[in-house]
Protein backbone atom coordinates (compact mmCIF):
# COMPACT_ATOMS: atom_id res chain seq x y z
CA UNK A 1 -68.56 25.61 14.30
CA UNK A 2 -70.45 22.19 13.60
CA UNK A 3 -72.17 23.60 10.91
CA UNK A 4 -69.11 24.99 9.35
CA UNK A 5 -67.19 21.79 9.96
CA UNK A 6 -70.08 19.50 7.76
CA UNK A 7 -69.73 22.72 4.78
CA UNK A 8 -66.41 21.99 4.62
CA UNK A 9 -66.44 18.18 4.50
CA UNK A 10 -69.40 18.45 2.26
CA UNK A 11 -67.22 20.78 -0.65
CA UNK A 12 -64.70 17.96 0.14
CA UNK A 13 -66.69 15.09 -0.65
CA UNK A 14 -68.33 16.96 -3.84
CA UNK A 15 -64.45 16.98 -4.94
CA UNK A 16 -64.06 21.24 -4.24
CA UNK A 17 -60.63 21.85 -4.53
CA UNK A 18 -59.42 22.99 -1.08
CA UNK A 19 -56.25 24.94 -0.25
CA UNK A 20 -54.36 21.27 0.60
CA UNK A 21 -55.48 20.19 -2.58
CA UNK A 22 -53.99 22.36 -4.65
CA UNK A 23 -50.72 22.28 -2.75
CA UNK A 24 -50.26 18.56 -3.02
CA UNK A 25 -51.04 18.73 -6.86
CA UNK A 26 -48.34 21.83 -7.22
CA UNK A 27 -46.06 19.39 -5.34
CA UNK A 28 -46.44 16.95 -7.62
CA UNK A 29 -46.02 18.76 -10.42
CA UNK A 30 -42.57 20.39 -8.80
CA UNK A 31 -41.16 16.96 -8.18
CA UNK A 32 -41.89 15.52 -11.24
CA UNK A 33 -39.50 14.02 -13.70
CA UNK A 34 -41.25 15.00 -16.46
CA UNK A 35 -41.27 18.78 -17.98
CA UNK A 36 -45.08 20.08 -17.25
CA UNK A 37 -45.83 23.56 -19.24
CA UNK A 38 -48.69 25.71 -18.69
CA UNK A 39 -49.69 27.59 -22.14
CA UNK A 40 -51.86 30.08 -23.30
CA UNK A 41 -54.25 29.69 -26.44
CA UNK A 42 -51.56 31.90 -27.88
CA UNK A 43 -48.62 29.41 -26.77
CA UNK A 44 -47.26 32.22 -24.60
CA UNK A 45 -45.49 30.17 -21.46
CA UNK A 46 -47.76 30.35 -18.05
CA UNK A 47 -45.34 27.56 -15.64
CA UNK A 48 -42.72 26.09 -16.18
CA UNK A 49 -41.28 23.14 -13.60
CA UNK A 50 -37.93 21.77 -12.37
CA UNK A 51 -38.26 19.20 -14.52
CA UNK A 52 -38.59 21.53 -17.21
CA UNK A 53 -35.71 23.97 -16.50
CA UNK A 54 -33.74 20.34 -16.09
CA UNK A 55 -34.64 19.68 -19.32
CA UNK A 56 -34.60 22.12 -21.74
CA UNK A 57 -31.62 24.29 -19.71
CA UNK A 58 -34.07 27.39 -19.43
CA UNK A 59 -34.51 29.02 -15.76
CA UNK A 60 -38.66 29.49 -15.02
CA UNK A 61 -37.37 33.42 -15.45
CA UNK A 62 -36.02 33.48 -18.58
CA UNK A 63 -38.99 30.94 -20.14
CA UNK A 64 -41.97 32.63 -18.71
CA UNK A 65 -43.90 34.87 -21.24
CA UNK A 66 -41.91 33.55 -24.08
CA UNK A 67 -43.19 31.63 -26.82
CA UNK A 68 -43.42 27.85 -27.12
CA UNK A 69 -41.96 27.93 -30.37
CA UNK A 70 -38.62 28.68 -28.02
CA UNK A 71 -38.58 24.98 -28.03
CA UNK A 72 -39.54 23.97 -31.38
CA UNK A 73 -36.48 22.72 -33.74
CA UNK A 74 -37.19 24.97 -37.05
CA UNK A 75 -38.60 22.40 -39.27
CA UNK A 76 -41.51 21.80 -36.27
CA UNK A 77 -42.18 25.42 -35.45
CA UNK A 78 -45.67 25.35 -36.29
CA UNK A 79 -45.88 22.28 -34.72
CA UNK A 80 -47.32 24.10 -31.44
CA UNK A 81 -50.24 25.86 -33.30
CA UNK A 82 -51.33 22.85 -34.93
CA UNK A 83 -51.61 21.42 -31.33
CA UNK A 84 -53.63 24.32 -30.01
CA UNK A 85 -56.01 24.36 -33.11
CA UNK A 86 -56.37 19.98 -32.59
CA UNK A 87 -56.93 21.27 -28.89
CA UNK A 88 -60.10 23.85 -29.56
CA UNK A 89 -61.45 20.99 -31.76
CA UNK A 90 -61.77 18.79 -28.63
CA UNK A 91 -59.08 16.34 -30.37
CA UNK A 92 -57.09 14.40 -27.74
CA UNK A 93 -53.62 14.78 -27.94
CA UNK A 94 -51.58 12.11 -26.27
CA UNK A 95 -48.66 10.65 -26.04
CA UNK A 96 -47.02 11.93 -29.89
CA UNK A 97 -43.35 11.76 -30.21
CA UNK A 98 -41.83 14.69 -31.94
CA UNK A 99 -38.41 16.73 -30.92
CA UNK A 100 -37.74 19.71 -28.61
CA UNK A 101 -34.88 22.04 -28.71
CA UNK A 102 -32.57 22.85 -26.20
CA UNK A 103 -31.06 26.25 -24.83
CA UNK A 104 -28.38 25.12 -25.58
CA UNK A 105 -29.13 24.13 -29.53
CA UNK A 106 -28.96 20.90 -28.43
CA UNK A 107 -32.36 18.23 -29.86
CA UNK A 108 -34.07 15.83 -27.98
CA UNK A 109 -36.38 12.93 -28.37
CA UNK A 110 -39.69 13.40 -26.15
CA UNK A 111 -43.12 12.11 -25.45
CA UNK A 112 -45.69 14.84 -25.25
CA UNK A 113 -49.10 14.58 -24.02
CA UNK A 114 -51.64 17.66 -24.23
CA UNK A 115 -54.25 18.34 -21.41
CA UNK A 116 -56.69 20.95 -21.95
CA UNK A 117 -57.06 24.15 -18.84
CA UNK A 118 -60.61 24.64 -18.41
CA UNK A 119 -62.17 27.77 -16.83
CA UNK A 120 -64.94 27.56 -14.35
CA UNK A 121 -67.49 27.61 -17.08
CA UNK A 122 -65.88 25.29 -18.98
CA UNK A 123 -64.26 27.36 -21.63
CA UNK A 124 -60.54 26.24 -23.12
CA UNK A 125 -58.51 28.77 -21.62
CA UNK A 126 -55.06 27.28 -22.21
CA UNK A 127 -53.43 24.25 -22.08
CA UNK A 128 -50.94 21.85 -20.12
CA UNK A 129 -48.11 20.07 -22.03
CA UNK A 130 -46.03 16.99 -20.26
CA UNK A 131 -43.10 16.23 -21.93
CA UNK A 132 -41.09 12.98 -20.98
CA UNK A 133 -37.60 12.68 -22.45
CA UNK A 134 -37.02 9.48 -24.70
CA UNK A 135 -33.90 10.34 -26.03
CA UNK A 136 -32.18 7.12 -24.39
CA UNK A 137 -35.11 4.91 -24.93
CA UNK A 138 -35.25 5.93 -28.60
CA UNK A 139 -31.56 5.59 -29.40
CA UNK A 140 -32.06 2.40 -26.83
CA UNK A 141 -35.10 1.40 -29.76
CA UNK A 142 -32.90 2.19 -32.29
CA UNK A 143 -29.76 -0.37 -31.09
CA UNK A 144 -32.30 -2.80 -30.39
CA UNK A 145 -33.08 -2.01 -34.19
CA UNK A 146 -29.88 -2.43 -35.25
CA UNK A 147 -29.61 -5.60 -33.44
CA UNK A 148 -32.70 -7.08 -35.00
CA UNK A 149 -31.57 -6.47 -38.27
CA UNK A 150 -28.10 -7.88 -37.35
CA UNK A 151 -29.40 -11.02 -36.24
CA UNK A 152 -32.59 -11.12 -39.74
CA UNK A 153 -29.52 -10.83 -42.16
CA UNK A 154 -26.89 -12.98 -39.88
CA UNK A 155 -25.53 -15.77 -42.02
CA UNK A 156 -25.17 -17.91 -38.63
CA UNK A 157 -28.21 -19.30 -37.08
CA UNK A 158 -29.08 -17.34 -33.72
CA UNK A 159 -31.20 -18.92 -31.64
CA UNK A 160 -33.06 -18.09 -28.25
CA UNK A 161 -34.17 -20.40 -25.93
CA UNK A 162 -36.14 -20.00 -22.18
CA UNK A 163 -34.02 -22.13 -19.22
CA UNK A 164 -36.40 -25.15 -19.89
CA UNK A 165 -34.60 -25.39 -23.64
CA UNK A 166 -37.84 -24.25 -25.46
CA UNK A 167 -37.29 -21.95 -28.75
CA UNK A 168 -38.05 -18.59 -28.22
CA UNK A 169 -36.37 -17.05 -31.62
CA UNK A 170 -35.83 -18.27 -34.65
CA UNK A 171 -33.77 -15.99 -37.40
CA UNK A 172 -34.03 -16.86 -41.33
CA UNK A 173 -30.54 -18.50 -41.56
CA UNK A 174 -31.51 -20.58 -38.99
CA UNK A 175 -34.29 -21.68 -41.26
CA UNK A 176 -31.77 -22.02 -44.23
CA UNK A 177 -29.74 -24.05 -41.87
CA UNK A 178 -32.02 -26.31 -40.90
CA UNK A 179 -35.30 -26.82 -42.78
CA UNK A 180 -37.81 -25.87 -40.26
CA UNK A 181 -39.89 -22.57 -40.79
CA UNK A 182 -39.86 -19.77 -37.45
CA UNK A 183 -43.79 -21.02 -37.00
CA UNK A 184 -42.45 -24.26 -37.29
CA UNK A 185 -39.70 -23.89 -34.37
CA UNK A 186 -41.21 -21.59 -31.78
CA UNK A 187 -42.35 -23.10 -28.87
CA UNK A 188 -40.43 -26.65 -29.69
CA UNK A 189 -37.33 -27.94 -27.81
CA UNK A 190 -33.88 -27.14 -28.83
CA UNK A 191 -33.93 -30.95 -28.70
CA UNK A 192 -35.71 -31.09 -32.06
CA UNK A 193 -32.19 -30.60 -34.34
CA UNK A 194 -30.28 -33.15 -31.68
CA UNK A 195 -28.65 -36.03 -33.32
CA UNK A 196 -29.80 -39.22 -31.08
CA UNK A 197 -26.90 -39.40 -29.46
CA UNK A 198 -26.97 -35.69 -28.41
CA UNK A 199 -29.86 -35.25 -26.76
CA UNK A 200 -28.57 -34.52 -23.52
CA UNK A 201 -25.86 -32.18 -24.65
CA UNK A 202 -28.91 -29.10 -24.28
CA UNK A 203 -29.63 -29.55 -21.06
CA UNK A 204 -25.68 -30.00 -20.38
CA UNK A 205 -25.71 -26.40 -21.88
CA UNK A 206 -27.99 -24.97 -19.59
CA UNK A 207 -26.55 -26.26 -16.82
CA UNK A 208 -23.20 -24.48 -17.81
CA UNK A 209 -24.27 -21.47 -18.04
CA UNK A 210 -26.43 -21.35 -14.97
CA UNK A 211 -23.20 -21.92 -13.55
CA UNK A 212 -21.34 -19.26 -14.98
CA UNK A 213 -19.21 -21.32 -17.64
CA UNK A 214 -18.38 -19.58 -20.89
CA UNK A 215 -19.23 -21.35 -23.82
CA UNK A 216 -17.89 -20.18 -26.69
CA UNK A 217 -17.38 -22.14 -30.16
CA UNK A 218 -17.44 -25.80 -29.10
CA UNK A 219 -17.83 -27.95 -32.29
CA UNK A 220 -20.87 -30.29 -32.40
CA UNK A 221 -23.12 -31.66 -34.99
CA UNK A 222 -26.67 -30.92 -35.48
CA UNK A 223 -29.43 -32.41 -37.22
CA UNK A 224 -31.76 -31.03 -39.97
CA UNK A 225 -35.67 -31.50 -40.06
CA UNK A 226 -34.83 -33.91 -43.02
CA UNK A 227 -32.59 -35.64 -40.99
CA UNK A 228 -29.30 -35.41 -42.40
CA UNK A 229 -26.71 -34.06 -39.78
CA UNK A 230 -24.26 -30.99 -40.16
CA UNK A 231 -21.45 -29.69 -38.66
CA UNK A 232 -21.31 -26.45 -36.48
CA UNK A 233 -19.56 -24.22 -33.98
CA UNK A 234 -21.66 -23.22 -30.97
CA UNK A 235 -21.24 -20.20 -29.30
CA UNK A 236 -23.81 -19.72 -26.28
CA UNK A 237 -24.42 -16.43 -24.20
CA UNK A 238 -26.49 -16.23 -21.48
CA UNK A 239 -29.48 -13.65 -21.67
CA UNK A 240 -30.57 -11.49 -18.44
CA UNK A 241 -32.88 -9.45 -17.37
CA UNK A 242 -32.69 -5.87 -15.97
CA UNK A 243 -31.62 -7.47 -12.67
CA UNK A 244 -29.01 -9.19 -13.99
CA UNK A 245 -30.68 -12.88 -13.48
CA UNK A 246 -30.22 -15.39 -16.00
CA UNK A 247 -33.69 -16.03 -17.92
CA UNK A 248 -32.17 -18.12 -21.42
CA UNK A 249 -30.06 -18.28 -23.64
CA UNK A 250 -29.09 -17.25 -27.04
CA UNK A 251 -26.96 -19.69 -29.69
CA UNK A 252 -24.86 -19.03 -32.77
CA UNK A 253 -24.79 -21.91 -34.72
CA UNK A 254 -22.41 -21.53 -37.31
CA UNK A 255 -22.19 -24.21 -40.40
CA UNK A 256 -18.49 -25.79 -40.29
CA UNK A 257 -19.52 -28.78 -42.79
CA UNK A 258 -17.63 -27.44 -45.71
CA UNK A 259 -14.53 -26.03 -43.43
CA UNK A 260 -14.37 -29.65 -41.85
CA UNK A 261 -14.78 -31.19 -44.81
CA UNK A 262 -12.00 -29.19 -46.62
CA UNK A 263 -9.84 -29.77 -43.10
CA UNK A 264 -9.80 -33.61 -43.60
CA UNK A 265 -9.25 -33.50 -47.32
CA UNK A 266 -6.02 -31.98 -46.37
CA UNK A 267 -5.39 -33.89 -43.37
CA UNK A 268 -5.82 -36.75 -45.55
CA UNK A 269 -3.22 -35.28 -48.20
CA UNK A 270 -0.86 -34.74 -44.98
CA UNK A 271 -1.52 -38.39 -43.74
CA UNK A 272 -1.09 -39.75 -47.43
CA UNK A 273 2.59 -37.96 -47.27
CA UNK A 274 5.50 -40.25 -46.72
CA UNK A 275 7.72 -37.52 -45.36
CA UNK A 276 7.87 -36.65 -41.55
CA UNK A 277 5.53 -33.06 -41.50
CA UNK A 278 5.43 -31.08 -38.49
CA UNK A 279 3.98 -28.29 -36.90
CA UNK A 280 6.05 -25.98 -34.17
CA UNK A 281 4.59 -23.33 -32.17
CA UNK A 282 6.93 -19.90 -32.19
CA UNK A 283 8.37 -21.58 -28.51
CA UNK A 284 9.79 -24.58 -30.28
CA UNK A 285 6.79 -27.21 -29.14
CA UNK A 286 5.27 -29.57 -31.16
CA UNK A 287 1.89 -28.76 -32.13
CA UNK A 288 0.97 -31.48 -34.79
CA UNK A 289 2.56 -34.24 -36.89
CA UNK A 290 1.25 -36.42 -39.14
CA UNK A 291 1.71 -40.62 -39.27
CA UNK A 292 5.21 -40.41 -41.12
CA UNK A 293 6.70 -38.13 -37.81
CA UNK A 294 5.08 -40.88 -35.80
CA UNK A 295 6.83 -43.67 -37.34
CA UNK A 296 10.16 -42.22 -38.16
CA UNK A 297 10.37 -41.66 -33.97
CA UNK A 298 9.06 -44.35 -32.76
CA UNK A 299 6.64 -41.82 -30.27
CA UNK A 300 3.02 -41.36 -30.16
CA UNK A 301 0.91 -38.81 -31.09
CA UNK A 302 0.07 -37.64 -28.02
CA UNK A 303 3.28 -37.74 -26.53
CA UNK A 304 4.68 -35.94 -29.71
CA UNK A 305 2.38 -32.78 -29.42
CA UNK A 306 3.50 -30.32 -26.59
CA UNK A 307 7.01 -31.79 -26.56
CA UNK A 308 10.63 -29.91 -27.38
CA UNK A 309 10.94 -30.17 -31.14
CA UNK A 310 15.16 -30.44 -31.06
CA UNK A 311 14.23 -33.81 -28.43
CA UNK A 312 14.23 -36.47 -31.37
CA UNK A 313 17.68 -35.11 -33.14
CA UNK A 314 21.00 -36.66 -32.36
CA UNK A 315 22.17 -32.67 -32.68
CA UNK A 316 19.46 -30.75 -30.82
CA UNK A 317 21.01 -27.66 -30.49
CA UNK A 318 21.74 -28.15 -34.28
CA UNK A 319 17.95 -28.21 -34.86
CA UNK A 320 17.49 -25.58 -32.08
CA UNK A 321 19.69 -23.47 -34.27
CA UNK A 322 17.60 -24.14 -37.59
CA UNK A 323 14.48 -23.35 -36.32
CA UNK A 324 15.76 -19.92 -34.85
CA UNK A 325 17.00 -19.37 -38.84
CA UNK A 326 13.64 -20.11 -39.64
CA UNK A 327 11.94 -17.16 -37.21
CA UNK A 328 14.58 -15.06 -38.21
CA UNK A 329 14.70 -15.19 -41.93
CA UNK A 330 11.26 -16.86 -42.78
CA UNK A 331 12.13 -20.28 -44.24
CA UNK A 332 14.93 -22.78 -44.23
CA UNK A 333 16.11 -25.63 -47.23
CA UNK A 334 17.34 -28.90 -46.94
CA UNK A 335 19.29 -28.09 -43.40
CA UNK A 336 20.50 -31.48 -42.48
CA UNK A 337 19.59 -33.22 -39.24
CA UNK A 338 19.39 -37.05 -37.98
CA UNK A 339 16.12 -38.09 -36.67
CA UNK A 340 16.41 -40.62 -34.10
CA UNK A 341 14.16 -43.20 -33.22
CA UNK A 342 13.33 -44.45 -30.06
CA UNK A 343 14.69 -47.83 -30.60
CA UNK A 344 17.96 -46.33 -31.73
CA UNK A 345 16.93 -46.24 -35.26
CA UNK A 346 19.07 -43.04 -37.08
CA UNK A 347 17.60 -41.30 -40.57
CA UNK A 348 18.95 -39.09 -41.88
CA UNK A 349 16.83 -36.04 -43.73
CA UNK A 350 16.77 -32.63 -45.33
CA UNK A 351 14.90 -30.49 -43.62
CA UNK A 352 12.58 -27.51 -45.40
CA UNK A 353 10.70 -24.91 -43.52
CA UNK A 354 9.06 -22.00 -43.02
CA UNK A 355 6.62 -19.78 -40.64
CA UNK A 356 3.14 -19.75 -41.22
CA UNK A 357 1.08 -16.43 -40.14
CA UNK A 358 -2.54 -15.71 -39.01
CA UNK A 359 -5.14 -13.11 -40.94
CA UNK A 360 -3.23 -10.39 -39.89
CA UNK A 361 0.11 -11.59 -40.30
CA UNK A 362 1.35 -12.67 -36.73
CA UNK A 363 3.79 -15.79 -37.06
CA UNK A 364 1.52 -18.77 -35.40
CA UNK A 365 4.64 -21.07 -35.65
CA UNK A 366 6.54 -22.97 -38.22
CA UNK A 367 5.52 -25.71 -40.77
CA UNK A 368 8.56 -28.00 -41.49
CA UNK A 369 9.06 -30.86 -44.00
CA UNK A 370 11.40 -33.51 -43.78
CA UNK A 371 12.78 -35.53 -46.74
CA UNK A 372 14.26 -38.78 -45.83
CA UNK A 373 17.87 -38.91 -47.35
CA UNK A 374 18.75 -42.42 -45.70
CA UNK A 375 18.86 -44.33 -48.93
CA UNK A 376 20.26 -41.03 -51.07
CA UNK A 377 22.87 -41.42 -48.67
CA UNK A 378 23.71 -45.28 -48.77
CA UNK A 379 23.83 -44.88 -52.63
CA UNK A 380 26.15 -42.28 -52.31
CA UNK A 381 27.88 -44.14 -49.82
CA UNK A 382 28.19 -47.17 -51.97
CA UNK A 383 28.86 -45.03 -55.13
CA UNK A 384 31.65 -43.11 -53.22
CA UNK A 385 32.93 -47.09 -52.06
CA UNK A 386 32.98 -48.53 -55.73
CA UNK A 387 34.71 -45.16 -56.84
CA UNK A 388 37.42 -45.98 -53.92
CA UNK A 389 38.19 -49.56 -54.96
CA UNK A 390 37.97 -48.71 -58.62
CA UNK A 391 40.27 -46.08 -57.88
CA UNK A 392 42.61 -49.54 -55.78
CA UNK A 393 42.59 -51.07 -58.50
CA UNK A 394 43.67 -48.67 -60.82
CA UNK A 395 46.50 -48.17 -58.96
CA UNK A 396 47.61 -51.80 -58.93
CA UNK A 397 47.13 -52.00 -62.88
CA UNK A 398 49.36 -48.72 -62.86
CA UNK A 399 52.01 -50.67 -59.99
CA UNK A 400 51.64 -53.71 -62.35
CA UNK A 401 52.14 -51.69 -65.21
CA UNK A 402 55.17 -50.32 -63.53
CA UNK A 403 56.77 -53.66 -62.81
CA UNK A 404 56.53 -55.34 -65.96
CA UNK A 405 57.61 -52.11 -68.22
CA UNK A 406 61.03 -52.38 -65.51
CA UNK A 407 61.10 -56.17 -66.00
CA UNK A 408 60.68 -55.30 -70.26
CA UNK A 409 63.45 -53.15 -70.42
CA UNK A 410 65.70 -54.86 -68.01
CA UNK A 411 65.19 -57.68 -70.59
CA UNK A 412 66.14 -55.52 -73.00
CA UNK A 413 69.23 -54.34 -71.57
CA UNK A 414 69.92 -58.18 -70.67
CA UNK A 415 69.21 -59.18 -74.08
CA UNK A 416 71.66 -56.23 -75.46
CA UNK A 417 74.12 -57.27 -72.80
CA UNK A 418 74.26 -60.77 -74.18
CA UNK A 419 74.56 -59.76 -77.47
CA UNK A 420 77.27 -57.85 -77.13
CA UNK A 421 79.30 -60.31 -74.92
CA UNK A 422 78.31 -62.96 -78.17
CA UNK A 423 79.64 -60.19 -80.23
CA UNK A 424 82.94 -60.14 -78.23
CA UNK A 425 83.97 -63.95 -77.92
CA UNK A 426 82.82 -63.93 -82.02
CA UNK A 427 86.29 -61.71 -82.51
CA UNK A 428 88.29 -63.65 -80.10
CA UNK A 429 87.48 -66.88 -81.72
């Protein structure tokens, strides 16, 4: 019993398969993910696992016997010969990535890696395929693909840094944006396009977003490697692992210079306007005024913006009332109101306006003008006055008139009178 003991510990350690042996490796190959195939030299089907029934919707009975070429798509059918033939020529096969057809018709991405079955002498006697599904991995490739190529022809620069604010990525437009070549930029600090006096504003990034704080098209300035600065809009996302823990960030800096540039060119042409402009969101609040709005009320700025636009009329249902004609039929002209001032001030205006509209048409609010009318007004006022005592007088000439055409022909009739009575006393004499 000893002796038969030591035979069979000495097959074990020379590495002779024993009965255990061979049912651990069938167990692995039954519980493995991957599809494993047995094959003859003829690519008739041997085994066939429950990977492989999982895979390729075939049951071990209806595969076994058949063909490989049951899985080959039709443009790969000779695929499997080419294998075998690479196979007898001692040429490892290993790891190629090539397609498989389902039962179903259905194709799918997979790995495959070729093992030779030896016989006891050594001989090729068939071989053992392993095919690992890729099909999310390569469409997971391909997006990541797609995403590459987004960001390499981006017109924004996107930018990835580690949690200690070091560049990690570096697209061309970021390199049109700001002078410094990829080789140049990996590896440095984010710090390196910083005006002075924004150094600390990475770091104040980080710290948001370890937190959880969105940050999402915050305008900044940034500075080139030749030192002059620019203008951009920031957007920041954080960037995870598989686990879901934060490990950097990525930033898309997009160049505002011109945009800003073009904004206070007509901020300044709204500033440089002597009439009262305004901007009303569709809820009737202030949104924006320029100086002249400022000074014709007497109110700040700040207190201006959020308030009830119909507040600073002596008739604010009046101006209630125009703005709802503007919403309703698109525009207004010269709709009369009184602005008054704080101090008690009144001026008097035409009012023209009209909604303004996003990209797709959506009313943001209304845009309205007002054209002081105080002096228009005063003249006519003064015109209309001179009119009214040109028009007194004219009467009086015509009462004058009056009186001394009466006072002409009662002289007349006097002097007639007179003569007659002459006339009269002539006879009697």
């Amino acid at each position: 019993m000893a002796r038969q003991k030591n035979s069979s510990a000495h097959r074990a350690e020379e590495g002779y398969p024993g009965e255990e042996k061979f049912e651990f490796l069938a167990a692995i190959v039954r519980s493995s993910e991957d599809a494993i195939i047995g094959e003859m030299l003829d690519g008739t089907i041997t085994s066939w696992n429950p990977a492989a029934e999982k895979m390729f919707g075939y049951t071990e009975r209806e595969i076994l016997e058949k063909p490989m070429s049951i899985l080959g798509p039709a443009d790969r059918v000779g695929e499997f010969r080419e294998i075998i033939e690479k196979a007898r020529k001692g040429i490892k096969v290993e790891r190629y990535e090539t397609q498989r057809k389902r039962k179903d018709g259905a194709l799918i991405d997979v790995a495959v890696t070729i093992s030779p079955i030896l016989d006891e002498h050594g001989n090729l006697i068939g071989l053992s395929a392993i095919d690992r599904d890729i099909t999310e991995q390569k469409k997971a490739a391909q997006y990541a693909k797609s995403l590459a190529a987004i960001v390499q022809s981006s017109e924004d620069a996107v930018i990835s840094e580690s949690l200690d604010g070091t560049i990690i990525s570096w697209n061309p437009a970021a390199e049109q944006m700001f002078g410094y070549t990829e080789s140049e930029a990996i590896g440095k600090p984010m710090s390196i396009i910083g005006p002075a006096d924004r150094i600390g504003e990475f770091r104040e990034i980080i710290e948001k977003a370890k937190t959880g704080v969105k940050i999402e098209r915050y305008e900044t300035q940034r500075k080139r490697k030749d030192g002059t600065l620019i203008d951009v809009a920031v957007t920041v996302s954080p960037v995870l692992d598989e686990k879901g823990k934060l490990t950097g960030l990525s930033a898309i800096d997009r160049d505002i210079t011109a945009q800003k540039q073009a904004s206070q060119y007509a901020r300044s042409l709204i500033e440089a306007s002597l009439d009262p402009l305004v901007t009303i969101s569709p809820e009737g609040k202030i949104t924006d005024v320029n100086e002249a709005t400022i000074k014709v009320t007497g109110i700040e700025r700040e207190k201006l913006i959020g308030a009830d636009f119909a507040n600073y009329f002596t008739e604010p249902e009046k101006a209630r009332e125009g703005y709802k004609q503007v919403l309703a039929k698109g525009f207004v002209m010269d709709y009369p109101l009184t602005i008054r001032h704080k101090d008690g001030k009144l001026t008097n205006v035409l009012y023209n306006a009209s909604v303004y509209n996003d990209v797709v048409g959506n009313v943001l609010g209304v845009f309205a003008a007002a054209r002081d009318i105080t002096a228009q007004r005063r003249a006519e006022e003064q015109v209309a006055e001179q009119r009214a005592r040109e028009l007194e007088r004219l009467l009086e000439l015509e009462r004058f008139q009056k009186l001394t055409v009466g006072r002409e022909l009662k002289m007349i009739e006097l002097k007639k009178e007179i003569d007659e009575l002459k006339s009269k006393l002539g006879e009697k004499a």
